[in-house]
N, C-alpha and C. Protein backbone atom coordinates (compact mmCIF):
# COMPACT_ATOMS: atom_id res chain seq x y z
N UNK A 1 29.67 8.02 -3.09
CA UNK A 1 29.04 6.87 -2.50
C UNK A 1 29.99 6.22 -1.51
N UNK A 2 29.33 5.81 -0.61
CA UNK A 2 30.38 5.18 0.22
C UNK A 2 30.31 3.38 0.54
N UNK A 3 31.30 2.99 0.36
CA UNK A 3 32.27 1.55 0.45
C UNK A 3 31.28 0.22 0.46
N UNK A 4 30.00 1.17 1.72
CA UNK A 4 29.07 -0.07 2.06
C UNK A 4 28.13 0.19 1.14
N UNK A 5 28.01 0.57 -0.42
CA UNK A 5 27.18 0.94 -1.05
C UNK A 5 27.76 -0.33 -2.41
N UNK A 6 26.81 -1.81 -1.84
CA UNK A 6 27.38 -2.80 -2.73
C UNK A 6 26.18 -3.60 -3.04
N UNK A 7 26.14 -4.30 -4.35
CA UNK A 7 25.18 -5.35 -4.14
C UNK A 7 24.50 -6.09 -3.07
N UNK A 8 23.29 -6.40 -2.79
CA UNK A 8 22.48 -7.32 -1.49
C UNK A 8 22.06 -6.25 -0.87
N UNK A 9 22.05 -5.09 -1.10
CA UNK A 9 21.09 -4.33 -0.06
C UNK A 9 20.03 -4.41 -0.56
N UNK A 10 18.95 -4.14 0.90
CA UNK A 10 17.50 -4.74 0.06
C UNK A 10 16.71 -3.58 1.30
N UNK A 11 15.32 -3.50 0.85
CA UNK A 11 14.12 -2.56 1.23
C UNK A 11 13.11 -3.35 0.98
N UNK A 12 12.41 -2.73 2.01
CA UNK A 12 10.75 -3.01 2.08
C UNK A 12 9.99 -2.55 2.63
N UNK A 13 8.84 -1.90 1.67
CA UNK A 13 7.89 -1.03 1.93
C UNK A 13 6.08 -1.60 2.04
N UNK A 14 5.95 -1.03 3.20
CA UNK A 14 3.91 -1.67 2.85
C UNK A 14 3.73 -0.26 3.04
N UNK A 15 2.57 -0.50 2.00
CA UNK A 15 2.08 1.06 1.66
C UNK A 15 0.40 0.56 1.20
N UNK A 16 -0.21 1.31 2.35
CA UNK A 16 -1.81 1.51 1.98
C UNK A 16 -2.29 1.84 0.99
N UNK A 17 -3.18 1.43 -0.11
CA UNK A 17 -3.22 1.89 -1.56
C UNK A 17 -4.49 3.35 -0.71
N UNK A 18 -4.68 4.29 -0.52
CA UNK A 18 -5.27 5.31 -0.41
C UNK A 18 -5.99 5.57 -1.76
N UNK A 19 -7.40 6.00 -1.31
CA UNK A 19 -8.37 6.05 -2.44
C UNK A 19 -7.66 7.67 -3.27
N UNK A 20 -7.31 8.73 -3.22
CA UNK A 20 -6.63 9.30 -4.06
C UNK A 20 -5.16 9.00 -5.00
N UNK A 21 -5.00 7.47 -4.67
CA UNK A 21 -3.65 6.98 -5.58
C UNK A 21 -3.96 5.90 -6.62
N UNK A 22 -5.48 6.18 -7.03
CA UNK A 22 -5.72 5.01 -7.79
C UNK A 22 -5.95 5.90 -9.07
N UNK A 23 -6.18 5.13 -10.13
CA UNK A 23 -6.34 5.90 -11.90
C UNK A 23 -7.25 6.80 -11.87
N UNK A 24 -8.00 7.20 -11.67
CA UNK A 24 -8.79 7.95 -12.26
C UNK A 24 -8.00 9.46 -10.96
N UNK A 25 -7.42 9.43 -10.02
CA UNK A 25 -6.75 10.89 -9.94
C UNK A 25 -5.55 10.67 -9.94
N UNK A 26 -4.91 9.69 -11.29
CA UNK A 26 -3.56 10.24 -11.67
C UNK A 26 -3.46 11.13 -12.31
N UNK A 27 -3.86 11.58 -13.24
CA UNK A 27 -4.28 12.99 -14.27
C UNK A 27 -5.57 13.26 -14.34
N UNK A 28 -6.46 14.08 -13.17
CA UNK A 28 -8.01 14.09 -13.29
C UNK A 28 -8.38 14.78 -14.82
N UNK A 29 -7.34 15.55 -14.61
CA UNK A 29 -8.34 16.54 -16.24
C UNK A 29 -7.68 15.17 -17.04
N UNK A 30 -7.60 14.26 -17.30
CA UNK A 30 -8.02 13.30 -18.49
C UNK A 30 -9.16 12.40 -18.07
N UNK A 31 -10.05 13.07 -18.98
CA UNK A 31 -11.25 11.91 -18.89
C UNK A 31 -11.20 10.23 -18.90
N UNK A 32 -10.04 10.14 -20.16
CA UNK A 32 -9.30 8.78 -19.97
C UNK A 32 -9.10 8.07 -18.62
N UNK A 33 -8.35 8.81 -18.09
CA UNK A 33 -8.04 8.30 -16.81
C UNK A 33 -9.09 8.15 -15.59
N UNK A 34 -10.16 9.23 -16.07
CA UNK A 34 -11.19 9.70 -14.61
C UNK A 34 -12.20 8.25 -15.21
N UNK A 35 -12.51 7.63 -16.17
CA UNK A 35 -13.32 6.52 -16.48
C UNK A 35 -12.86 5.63 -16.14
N UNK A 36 -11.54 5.01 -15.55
CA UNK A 36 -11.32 3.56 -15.63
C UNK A 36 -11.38 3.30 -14.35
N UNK A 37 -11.11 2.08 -13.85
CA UNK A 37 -11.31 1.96 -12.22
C UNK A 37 -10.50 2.56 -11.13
N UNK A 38 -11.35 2.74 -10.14
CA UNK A 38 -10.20 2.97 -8.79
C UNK A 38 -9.29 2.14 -8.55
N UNK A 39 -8.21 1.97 -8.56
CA UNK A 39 -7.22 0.77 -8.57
C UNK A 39 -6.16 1.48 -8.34
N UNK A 40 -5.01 0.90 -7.71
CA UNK A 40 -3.46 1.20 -7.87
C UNK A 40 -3.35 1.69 -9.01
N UNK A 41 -2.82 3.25 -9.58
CA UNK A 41 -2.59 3.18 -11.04
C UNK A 41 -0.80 3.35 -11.00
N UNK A 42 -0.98 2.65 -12.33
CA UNK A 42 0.69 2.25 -12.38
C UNK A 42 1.88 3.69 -12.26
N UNK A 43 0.89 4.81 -12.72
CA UNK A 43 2.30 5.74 -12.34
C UNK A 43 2.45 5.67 -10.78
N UNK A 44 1.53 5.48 -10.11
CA UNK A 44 2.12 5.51 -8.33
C UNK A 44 2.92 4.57 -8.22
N UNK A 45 2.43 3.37 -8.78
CA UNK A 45 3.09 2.13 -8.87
C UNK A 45 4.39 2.55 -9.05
N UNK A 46 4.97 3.21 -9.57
CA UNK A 46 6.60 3.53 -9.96
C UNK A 46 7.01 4.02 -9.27
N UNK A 47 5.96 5.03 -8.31
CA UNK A 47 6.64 5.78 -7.51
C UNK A 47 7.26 5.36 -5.96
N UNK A 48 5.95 3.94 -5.90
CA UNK A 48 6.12 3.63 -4.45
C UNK A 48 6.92 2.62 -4.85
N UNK A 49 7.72 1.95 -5.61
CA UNK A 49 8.97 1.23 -6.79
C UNK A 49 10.13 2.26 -6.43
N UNK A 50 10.03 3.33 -6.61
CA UNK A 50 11.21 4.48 -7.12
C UNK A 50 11.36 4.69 -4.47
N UNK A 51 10.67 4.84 -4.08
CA UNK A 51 10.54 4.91 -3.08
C UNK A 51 11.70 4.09 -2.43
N UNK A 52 10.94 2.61 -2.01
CA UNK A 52 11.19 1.88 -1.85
C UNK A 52 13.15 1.50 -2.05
N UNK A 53 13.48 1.87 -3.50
CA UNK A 53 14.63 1.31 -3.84
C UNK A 53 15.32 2.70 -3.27
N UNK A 54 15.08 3.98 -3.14
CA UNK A 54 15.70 5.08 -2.04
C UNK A 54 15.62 4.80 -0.72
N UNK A 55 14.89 4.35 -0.23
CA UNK A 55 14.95 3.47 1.42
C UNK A 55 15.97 2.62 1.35
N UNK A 56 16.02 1.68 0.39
CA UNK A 56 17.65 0.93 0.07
C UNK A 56 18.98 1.31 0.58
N UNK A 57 18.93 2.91 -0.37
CA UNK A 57 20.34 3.78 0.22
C UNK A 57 20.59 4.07 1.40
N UNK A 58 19.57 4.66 2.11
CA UNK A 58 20.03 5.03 3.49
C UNK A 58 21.10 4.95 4.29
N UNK A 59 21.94 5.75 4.45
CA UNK A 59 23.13 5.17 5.31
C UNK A 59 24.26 5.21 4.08
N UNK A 60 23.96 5.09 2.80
CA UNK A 60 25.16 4.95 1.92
C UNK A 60 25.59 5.71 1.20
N UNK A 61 24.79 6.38 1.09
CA UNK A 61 25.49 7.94 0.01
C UNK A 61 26.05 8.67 1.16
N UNK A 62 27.35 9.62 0.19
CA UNK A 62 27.77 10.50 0.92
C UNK A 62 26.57 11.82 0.98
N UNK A 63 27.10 12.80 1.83
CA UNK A 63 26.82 13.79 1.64
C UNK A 63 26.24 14.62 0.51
N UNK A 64 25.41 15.33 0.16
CA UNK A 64 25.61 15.92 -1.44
C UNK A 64 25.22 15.13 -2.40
N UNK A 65 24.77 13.98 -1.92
CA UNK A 65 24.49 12.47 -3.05
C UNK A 65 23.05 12.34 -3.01
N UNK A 66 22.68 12.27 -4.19
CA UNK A 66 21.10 11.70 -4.05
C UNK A 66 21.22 10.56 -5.43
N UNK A 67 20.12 10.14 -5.16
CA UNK A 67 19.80 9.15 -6.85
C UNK A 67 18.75 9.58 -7.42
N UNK A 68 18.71 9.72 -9.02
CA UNK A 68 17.52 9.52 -9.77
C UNK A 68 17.19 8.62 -10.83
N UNK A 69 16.06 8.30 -10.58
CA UNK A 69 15.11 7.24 -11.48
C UNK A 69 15.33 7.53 -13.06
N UNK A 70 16.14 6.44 -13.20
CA UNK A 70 16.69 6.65 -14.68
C UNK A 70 16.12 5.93 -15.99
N UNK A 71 15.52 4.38 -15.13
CA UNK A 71 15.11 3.58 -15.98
C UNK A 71 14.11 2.60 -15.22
N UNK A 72 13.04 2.66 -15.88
CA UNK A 72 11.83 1.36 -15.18
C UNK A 72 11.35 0.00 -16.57
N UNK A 73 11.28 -0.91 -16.04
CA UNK A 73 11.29 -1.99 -16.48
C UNK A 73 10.42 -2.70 -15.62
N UNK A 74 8.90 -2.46 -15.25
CA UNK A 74 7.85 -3.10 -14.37
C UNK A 74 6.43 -3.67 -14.75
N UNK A 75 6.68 -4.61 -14.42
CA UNK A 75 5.23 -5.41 -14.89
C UNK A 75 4.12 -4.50 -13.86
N UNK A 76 2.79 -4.67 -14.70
CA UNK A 76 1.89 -4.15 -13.53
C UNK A 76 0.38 -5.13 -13.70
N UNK A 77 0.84 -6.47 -13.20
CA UNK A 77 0.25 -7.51 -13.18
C UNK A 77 -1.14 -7.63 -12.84
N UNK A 78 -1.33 -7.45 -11.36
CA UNK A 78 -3.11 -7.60 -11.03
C UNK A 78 -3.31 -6.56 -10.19
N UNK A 79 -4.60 -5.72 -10.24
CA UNK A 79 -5.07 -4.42 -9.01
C UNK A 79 -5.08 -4.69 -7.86
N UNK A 80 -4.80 -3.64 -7.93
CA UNK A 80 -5.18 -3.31 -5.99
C UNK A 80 -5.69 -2.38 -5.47
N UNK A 81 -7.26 -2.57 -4.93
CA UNK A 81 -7.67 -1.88 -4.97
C UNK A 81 -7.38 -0.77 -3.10
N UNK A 82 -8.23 0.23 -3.13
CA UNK A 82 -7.56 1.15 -2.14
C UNK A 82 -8.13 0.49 -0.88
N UNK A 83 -7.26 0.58 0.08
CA UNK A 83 -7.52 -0.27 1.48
C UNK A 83 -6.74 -1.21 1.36
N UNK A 84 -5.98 -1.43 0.47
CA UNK A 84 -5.31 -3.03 0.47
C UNK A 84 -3.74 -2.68 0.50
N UNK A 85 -2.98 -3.25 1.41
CA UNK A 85 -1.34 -3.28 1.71
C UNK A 85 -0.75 -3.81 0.66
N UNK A 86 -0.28 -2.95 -0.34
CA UNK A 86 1.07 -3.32 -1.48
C UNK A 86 2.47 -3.61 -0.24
N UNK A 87 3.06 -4.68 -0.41
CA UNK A 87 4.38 -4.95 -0.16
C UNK A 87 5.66 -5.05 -1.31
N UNK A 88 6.29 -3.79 -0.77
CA UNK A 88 7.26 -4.13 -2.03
C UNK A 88 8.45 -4.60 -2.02
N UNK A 89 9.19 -5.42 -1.88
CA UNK A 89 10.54 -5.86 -2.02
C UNK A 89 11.56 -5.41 -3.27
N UNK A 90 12.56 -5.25 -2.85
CA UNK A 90 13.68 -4.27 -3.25
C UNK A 90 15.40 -5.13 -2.94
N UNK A 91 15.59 -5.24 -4.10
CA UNK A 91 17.37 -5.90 -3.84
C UNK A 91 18.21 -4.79 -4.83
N UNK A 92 19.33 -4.49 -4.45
CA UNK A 92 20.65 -3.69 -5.14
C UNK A 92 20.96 -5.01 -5.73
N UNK A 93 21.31 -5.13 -6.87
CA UNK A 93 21.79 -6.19 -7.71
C UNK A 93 23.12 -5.97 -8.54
N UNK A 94 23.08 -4.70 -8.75
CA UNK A 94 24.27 -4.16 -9.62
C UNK A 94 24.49 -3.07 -9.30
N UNK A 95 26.06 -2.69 -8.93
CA UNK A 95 26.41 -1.14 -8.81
C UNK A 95 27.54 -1.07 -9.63
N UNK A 96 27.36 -0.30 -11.21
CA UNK A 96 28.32 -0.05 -12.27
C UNK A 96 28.63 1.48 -11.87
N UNK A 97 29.98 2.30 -11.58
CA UNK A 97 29.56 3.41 -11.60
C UNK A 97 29.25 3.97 -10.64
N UNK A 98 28.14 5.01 -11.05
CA UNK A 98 26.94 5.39 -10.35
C UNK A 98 25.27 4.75 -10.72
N UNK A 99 25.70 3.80 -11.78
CA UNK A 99 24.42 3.32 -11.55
C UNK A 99 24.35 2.13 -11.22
N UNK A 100 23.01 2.17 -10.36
CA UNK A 100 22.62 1.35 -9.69
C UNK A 100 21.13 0.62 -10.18
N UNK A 101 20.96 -0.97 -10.04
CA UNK A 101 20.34 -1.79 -11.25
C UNK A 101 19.98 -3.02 -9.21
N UNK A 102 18.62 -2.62 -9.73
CA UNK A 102 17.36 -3.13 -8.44
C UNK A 102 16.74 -4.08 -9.16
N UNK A 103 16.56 -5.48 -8.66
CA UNK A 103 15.28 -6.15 -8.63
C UNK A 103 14.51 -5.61 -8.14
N UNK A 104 12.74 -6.14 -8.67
CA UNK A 104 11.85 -5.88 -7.79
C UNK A 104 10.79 -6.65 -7.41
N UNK A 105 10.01 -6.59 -6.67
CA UNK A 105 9.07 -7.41 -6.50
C UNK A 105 7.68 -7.14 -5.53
N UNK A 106 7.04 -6.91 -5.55
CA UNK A 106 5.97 -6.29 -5.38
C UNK A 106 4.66 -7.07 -5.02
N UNK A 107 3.70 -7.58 -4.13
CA UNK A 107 2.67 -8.15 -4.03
C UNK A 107 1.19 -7.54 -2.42
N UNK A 108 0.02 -8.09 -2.60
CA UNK A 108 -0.94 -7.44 -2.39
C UNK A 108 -1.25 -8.96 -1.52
N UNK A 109 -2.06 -8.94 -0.73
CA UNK A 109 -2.91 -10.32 -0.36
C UNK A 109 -3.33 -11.52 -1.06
N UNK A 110 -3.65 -10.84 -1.83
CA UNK A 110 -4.25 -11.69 -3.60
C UNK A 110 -2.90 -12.37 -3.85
N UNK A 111 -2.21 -11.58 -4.93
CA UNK A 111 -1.65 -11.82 -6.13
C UNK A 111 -0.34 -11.03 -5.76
N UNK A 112 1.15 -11.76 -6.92
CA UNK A 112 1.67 -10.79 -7.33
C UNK A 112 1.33 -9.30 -8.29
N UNK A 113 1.58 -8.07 -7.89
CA UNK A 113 1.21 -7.14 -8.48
C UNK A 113 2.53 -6.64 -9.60
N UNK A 114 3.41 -6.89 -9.12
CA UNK A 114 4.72 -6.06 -10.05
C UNK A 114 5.84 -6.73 -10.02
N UNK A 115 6.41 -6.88 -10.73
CA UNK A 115 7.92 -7.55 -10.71
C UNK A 115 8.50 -7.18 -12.12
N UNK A 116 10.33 -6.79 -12.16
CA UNK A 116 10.92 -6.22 -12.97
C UNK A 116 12.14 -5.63 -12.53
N UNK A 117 12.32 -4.85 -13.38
CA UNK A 117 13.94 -3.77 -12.73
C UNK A 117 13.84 -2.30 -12.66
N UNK A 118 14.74 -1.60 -11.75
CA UNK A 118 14.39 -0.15 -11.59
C UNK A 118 15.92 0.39 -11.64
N UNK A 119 16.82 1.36 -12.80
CA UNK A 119 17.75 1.61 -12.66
C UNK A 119 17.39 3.36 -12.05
N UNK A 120 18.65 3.57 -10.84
CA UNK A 120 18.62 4.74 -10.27
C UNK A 120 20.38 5.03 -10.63
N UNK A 121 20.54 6.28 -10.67
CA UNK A 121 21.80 7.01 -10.97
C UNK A 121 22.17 7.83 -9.63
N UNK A 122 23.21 7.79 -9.62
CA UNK A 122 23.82 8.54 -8.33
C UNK A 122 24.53 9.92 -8.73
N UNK A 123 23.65 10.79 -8.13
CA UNK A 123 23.95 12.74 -8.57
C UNK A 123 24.88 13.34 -7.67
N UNK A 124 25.53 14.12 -8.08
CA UNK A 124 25.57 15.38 -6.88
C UNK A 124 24.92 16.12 -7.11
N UNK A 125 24.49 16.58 -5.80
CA UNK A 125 22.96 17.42 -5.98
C UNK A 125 23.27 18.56 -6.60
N UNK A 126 24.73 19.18 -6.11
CA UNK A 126 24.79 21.07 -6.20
C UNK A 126 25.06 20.36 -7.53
N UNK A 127 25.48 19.71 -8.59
CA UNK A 127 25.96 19.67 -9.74
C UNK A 127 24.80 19.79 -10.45
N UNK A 128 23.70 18.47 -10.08
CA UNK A 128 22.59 18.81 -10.60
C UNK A 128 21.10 19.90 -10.76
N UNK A 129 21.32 20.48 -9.50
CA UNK A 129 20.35 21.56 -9.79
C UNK A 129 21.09 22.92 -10.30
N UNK A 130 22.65 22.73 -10.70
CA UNK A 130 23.12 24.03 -11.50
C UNK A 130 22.44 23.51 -12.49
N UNK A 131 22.93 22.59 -13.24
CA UNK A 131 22.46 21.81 -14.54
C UNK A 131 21.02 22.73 -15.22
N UNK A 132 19.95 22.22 -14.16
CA UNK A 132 18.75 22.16 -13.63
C UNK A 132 18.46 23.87 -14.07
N UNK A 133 18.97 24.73 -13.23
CA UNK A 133 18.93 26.14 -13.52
C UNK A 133 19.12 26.69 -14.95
N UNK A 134 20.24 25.79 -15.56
CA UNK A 134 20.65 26.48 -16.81
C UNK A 134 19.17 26.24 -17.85
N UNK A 135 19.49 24.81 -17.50
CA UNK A 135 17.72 24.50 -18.43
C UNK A 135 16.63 25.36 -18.10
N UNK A 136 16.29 25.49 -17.00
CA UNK A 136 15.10 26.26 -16.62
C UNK A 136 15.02 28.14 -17.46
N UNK A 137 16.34 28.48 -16.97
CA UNK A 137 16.61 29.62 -17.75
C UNK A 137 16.69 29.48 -18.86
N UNK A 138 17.31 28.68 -20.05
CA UNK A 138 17.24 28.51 -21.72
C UNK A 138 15.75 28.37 -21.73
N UNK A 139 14.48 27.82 -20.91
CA UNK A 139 13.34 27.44 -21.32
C UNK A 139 12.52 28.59 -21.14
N UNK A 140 13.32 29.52 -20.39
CA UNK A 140 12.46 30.60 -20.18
C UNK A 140 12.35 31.25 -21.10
N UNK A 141 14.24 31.92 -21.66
CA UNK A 141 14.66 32.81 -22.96
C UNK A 141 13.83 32.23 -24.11
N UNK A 142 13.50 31.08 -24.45
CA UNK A 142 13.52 29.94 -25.49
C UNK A 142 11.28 30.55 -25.80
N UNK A 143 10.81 30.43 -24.21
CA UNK A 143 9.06 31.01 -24.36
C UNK A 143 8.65 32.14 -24.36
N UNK A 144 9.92 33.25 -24.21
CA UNK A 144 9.98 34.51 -24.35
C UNK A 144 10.23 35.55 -25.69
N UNK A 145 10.89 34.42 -26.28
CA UNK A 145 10.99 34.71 -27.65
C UNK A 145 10.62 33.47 -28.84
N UNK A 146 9.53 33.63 -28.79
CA UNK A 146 9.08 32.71 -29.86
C UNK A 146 9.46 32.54 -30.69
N UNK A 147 9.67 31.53 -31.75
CA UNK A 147 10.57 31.55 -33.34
C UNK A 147 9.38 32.05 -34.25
N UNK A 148 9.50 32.47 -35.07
CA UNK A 148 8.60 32.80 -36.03
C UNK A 148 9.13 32.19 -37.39
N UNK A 149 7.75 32.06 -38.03
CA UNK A 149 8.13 31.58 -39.70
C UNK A 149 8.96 32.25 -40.47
């Protein structure tokens, strides 16, 4: 990470709620999900959260550096339905480490929609997709040979 990678950096995202980002096609094969309303559903909600606080970094990681979404802590207050501009606000609040600890804040025309915390971790990439490989391969050996009673 580099030097200028300190508390007070901040992001902000408007993002069109698009009629395929609402609940019922977050997981279509769950009927659960395909019954409830078209609305912002909260897993996007995290994502355009998880977004947002990576627009933050820009400019501050080295090379070889990425972050991942380690920890969410988000209210998901009132809908929004599709056609309507989510604004999300984003502050770096804490950098322990490699991790990094975001306010958030989130609102629609209406209402506040989200507010809470989003912790992201700072990787090296080649470190993590060796990681990444080894797992993938143990999961392979692991469905290839079934345990038996």
């Amino acid at each position: 990470m580099r030097a200028s990678l300190q508390p007070g950096l901040t992001a902000q995202l408007d993002y069109v709620v698009p009629p395929d980002r609402t609940v019922p096609h977050l997981l279509p094969e769950s009927d659960h999900f395909a019954a409830l309303p078209p609305v912002l559903a909260t897993g996007y909600l995290v994502g355009i959260v998880e977004w947002t606080c990576m627009r933050a970094l820009d400019g501050h990681l080295e090379d070889g550096e990425q972050t991942l979404g380690v920890h969410v802590d988000l209210s998901h207050q009132a809908p929004t339905p599709p056609g309507v501009t989510l604004t999300v606000h984003v502050e770096l609040t804490a950098v322990e480490g490699t991790q990094l600890t975001y306010g958030v804040h989130a609102h629609d025309d209406a209402a506040t929609v989200c507010r809470g915390t989003h912790r992201r971790a700072i990787v090296d990439t080649a470190r993590f997709l060796a990681r990444l490989r080894t797992r993938t391969a143990a999961s392979s050996i692991s469905q290839a040979s079934p345990i038996r009673p």
